[in-house]
C-alpha atoms as a PDB file:
ATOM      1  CA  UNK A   1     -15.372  45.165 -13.998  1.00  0.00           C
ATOM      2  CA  UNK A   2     -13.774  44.941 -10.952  1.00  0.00           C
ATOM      3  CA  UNK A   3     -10.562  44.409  -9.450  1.00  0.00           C
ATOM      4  CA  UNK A   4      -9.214  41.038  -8.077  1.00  0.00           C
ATOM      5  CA  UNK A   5      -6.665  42.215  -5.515  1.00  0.00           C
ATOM      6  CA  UNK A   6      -4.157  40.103  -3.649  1.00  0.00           C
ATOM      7  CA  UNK A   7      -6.008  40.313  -0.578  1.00  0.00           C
ATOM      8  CA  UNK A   8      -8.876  38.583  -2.656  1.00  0.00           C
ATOM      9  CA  UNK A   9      -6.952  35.828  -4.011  1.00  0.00           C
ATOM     10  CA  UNK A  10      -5.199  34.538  -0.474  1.00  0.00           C
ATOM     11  CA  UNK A  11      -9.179  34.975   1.103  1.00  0.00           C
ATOM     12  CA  UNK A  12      -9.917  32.531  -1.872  1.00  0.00           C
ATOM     13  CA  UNK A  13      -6.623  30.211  -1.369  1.00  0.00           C
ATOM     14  CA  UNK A  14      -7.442  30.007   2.356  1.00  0.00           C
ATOM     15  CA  UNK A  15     -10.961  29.256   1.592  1.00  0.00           C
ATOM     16  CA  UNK A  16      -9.849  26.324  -0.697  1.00  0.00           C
ATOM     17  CA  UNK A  17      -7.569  25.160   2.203  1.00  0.00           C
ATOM     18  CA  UNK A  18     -10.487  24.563   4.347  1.00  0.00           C
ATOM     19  CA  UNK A  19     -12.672  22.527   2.074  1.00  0.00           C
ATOM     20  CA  UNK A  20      -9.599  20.724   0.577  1.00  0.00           C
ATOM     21  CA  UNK A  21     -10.058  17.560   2.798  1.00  0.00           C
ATOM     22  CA  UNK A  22     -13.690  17.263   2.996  1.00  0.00           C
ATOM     23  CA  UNK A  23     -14.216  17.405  -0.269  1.00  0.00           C
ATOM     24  CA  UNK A  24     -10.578  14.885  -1.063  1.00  0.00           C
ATOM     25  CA  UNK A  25     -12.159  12.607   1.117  1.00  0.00           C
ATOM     26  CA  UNK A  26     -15.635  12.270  -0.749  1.00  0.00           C
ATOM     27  CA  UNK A  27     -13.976  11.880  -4.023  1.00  0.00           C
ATOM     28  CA  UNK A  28     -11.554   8.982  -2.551  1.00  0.00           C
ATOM     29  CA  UNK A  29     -14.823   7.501  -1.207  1.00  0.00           C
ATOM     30  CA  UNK A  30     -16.382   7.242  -4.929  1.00  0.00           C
ATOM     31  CA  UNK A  31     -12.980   6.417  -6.729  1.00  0.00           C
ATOM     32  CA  UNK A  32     -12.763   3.667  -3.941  1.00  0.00           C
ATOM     33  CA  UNK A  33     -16.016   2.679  -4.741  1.00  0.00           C
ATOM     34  CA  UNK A  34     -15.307   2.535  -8.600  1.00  0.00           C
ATOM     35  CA  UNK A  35     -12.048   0.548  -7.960  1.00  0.00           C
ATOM     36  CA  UNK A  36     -13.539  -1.913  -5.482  1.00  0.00           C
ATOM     37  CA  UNK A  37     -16.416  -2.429  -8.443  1.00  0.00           C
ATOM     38  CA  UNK A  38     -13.619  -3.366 -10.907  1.00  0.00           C
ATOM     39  CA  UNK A  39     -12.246  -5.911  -8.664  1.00  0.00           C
ATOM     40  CA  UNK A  40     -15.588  -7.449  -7.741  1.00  0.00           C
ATOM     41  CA  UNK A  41     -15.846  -7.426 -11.426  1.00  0.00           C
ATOM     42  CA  UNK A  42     -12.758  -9.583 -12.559  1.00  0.00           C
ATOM     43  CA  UNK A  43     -12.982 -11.645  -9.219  1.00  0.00           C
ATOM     44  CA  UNK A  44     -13.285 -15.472 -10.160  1.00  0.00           C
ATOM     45  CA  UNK A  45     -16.667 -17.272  -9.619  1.00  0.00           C
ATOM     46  CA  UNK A  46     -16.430 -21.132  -8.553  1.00  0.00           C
ATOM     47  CA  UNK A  47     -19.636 -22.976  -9.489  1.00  0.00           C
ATOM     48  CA  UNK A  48     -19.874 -24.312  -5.393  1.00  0.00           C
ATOM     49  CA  UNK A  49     -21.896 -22.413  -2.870  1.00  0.00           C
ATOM     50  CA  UNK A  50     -20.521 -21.698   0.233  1.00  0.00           C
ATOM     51  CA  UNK A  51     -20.218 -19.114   2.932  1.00  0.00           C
ATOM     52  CA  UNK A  52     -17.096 -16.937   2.265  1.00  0.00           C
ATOM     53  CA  UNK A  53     -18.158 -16.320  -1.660  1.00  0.00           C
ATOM     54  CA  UNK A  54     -14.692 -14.271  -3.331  1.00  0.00           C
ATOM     55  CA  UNK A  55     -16.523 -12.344  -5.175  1.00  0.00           C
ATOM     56  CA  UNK A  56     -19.023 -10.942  -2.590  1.00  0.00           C
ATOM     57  CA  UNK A  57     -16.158 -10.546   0.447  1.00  0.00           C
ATOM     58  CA  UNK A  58     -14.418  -7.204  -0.889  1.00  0.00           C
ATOM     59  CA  UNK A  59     -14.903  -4.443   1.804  1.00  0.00           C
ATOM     60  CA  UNK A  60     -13.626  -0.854   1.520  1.00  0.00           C
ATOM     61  CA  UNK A  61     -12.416   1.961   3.984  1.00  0.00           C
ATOM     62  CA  UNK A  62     -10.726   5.422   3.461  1.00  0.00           C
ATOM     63  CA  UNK A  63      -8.432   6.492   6.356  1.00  0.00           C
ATOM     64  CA  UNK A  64      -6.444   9.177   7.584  1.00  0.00           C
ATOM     65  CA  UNK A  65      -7.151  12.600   9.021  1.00  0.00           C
ATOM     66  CA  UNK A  66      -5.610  14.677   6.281  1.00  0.00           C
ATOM     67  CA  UNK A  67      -4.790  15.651   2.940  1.00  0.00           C
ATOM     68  CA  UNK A  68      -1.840  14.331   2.935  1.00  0.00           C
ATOM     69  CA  UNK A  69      -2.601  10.930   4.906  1.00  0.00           C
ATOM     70  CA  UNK A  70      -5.871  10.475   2.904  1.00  0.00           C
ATOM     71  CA  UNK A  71      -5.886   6.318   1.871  1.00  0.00           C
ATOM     72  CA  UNK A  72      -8.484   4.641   0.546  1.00  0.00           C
ATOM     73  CA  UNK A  73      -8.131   0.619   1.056  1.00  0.00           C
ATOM     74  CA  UNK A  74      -9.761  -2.079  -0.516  1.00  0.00           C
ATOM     75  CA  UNK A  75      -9.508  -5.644   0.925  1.00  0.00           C
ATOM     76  CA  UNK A  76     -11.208  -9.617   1.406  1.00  0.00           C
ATOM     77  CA  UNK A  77     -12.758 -10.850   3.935  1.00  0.00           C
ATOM     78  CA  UNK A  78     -12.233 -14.246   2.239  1.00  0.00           C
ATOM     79  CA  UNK A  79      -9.813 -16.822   4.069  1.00  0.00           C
ATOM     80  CA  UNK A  80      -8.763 -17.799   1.180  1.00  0.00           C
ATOM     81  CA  UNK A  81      -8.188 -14.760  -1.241  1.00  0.00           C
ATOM     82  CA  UNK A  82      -4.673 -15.148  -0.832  1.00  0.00           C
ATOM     83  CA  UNK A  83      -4.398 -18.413  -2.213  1.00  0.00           C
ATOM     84  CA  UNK A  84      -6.895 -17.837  -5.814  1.00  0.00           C
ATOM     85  CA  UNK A  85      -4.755 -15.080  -6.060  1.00  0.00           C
ATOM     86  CA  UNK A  86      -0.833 -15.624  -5.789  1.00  0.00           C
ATOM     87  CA  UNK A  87      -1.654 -19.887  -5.806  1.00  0.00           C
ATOM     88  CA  UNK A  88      -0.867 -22.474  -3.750  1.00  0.00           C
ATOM     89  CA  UNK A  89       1.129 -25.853  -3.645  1.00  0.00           C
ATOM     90  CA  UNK A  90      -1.652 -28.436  -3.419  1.00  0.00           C
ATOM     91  CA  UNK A  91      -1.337 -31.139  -0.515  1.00  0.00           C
ATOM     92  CA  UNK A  92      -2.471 -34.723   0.111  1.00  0.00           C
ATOM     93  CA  UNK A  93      -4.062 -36.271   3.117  1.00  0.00           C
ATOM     94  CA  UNK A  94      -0.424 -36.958   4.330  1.00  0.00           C
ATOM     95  CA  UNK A  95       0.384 -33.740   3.935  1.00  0.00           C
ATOM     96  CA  UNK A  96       2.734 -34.540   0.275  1.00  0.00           C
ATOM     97  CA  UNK A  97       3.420 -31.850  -2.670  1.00  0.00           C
ATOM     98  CA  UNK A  98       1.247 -33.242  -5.419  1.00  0.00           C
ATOM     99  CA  UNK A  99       0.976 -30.280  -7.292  1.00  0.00           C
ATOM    100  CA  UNK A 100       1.009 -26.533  -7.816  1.00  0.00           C
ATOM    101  CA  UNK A 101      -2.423 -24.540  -8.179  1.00  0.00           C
ATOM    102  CA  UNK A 102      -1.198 -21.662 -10.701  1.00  0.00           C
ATOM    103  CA  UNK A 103      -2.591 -17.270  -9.446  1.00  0.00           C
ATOM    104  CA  UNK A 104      -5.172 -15.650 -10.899  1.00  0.00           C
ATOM    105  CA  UNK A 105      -3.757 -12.266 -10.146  1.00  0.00           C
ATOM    106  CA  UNK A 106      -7.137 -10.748 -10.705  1.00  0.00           C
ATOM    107  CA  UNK A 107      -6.782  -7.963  -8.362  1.00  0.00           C
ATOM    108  CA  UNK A 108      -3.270  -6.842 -10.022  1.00  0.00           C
ATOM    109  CA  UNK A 109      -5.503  -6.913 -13.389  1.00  0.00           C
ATOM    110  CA  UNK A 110      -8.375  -4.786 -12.333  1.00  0.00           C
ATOM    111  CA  UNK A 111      -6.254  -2.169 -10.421  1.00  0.00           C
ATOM    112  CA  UNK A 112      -3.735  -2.111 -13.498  1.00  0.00           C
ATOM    113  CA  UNK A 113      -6.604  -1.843 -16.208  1.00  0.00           C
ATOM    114  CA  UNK A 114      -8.704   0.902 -14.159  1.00  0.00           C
ATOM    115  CA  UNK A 115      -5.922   3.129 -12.089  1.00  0.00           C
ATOM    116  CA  UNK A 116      -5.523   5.687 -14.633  1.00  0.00           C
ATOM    117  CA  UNK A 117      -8.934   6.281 -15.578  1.00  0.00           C
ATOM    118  CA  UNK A 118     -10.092   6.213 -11.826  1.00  0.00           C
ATOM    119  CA  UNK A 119      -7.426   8.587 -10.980  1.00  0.00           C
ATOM    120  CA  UNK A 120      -7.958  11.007 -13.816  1.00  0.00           C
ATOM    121  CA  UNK A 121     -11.734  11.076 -13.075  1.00  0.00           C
ATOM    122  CA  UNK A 122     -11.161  11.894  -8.753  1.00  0.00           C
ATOM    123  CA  UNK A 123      -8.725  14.386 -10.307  1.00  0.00           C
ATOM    124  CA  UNK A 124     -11.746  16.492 -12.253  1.00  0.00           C
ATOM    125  CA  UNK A 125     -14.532  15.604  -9.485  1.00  0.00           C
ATOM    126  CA  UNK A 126     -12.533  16.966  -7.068  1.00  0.00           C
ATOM    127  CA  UNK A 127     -11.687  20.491  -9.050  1.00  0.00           C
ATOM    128  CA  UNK A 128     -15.350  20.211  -9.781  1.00  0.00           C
ATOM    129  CA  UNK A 129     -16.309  20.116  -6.386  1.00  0.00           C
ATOM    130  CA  UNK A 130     -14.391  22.915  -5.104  1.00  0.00           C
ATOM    131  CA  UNK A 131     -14.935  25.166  -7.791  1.00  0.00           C
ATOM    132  CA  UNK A 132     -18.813  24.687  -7.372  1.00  0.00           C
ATOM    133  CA  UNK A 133     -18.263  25.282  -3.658  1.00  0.00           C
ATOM    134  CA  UNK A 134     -16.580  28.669  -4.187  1.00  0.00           C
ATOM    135  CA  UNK A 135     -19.235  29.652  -5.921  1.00  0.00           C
ATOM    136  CA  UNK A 136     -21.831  29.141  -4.190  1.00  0.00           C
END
């Protein structure tokens, strides 16, 4: 059996350091993924065709150049997400309060119902990937 020696363990550390955020930034690309899934998921469907669908307008990105600054965003394209979600005071043709159009809050659901398991899962991929890395 050999020896682990100190030397050995800060080669390993440093080795770790360098694939830290290539490897962060593919697992915040699937947990993104997963997240933006769940949302498309609880997102209401209207009956009406027309061009800016809710359901189909969620778009994803993950920015920032490090470890540390590592986001992953989730957002509509839809004009009107803003007002299925958080409501809206509806209007006549003279421009009168007739009525208020109660939230859905769908997005607060999803992300409330699916953060922990999303997290805990990029958690073990991640540890997964590096690991596997080292070794081979």
């Amino acid at each position: 059996m050999s020896k682990f020696t100190i030397e050995d363990f800060i080669g390993r550390l440093n080795e770790v350091q360098k694939l830290l955020p290539d490897e962060a930034e593919k697992v915040m690309q699937t947990g993104t993924n997963k997240m933006k899934k769940a949302i498309e998921k609880r997102t209401p469907i209207t009956g009406k065709n027309h061009k800016n669908k809710l359901r189909y307008s969620w778009k994803k990105r993950v920015t920032g150049a490090s470890i540390n600054t590592l986001r992953g965003e989730i957002y509509s394209k839809a004009p009107h997400f803003h007002l299925v979600e958080r409501g809206h005071i509806k209007l006549n043709r003279k421009g009168e309060p007739i009525g208020f159009v109660q939230g859905k809050f769908f997005k607060e659901k999803a992300i409330d119902e699916n953060i922990d398991d999303i997290k805990s899962d990029m958690k073990e991929k991640l540890l997964r990937r590096i690991k596997r890395k080292l070794r081979g």
